[in-house]
Protein backbone atom coordinates (compact mmCIF):
# COMPACT_ATOMS: atom_id res chain seq x y z
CA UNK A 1 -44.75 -46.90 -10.76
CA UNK A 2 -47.50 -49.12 -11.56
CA UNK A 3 -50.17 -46.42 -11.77
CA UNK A 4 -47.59 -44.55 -14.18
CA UNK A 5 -48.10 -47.44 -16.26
CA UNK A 6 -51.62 -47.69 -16.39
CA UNK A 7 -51.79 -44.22 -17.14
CA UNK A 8 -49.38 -44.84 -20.60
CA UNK A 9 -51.57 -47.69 -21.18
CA UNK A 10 -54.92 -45.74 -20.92
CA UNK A 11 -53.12 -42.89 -22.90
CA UNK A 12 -51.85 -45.21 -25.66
CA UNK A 13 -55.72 -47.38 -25.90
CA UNK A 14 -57.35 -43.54 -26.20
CA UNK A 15 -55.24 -42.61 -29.09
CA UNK A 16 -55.24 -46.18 -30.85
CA UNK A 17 -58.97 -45.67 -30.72
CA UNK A 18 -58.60 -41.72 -32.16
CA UNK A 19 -56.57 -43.01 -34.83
CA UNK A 20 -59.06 -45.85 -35.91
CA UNK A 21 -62.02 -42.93 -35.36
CA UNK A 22 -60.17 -40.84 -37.64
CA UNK A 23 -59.58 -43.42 -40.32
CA UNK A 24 -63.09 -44.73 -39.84
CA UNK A 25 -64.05 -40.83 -40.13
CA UNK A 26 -62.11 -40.13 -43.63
CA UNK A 27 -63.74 -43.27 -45.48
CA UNK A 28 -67.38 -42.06 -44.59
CA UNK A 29 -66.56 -38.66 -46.41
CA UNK A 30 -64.88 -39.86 -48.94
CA UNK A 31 -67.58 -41.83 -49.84
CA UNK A 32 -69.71 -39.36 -49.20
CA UNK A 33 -67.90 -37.20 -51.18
CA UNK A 34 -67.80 -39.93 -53.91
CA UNK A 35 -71.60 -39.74 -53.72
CA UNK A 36 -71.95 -36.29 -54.59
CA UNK A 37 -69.62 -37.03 -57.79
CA UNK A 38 -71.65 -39.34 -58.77
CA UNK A 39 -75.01 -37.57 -58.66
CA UNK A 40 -73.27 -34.52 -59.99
CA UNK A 41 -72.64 -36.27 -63.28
């Protein structure tokens, strides 16, 4: 039961961190991408 738990836990820390890779991941292109725009013009 306990190690069960844990295991959710573990599970529900590795996708907490995904989600705040991802988000952290979509800013740098978009400013990236904002970039490009810019020097573009």
């Amino acid at each position: 039961m306990t190690n069960a738990f844990s295991l959710i836990l573990n599970l529900s820390r590795l996708v907490e961190l995904k989600g705040i890779w991802w988000i952290f991941r979509h800013k740098i292109l978009n400013s990236r991408y904002k970039l490009k725009k810019m020097k573009n013009i």
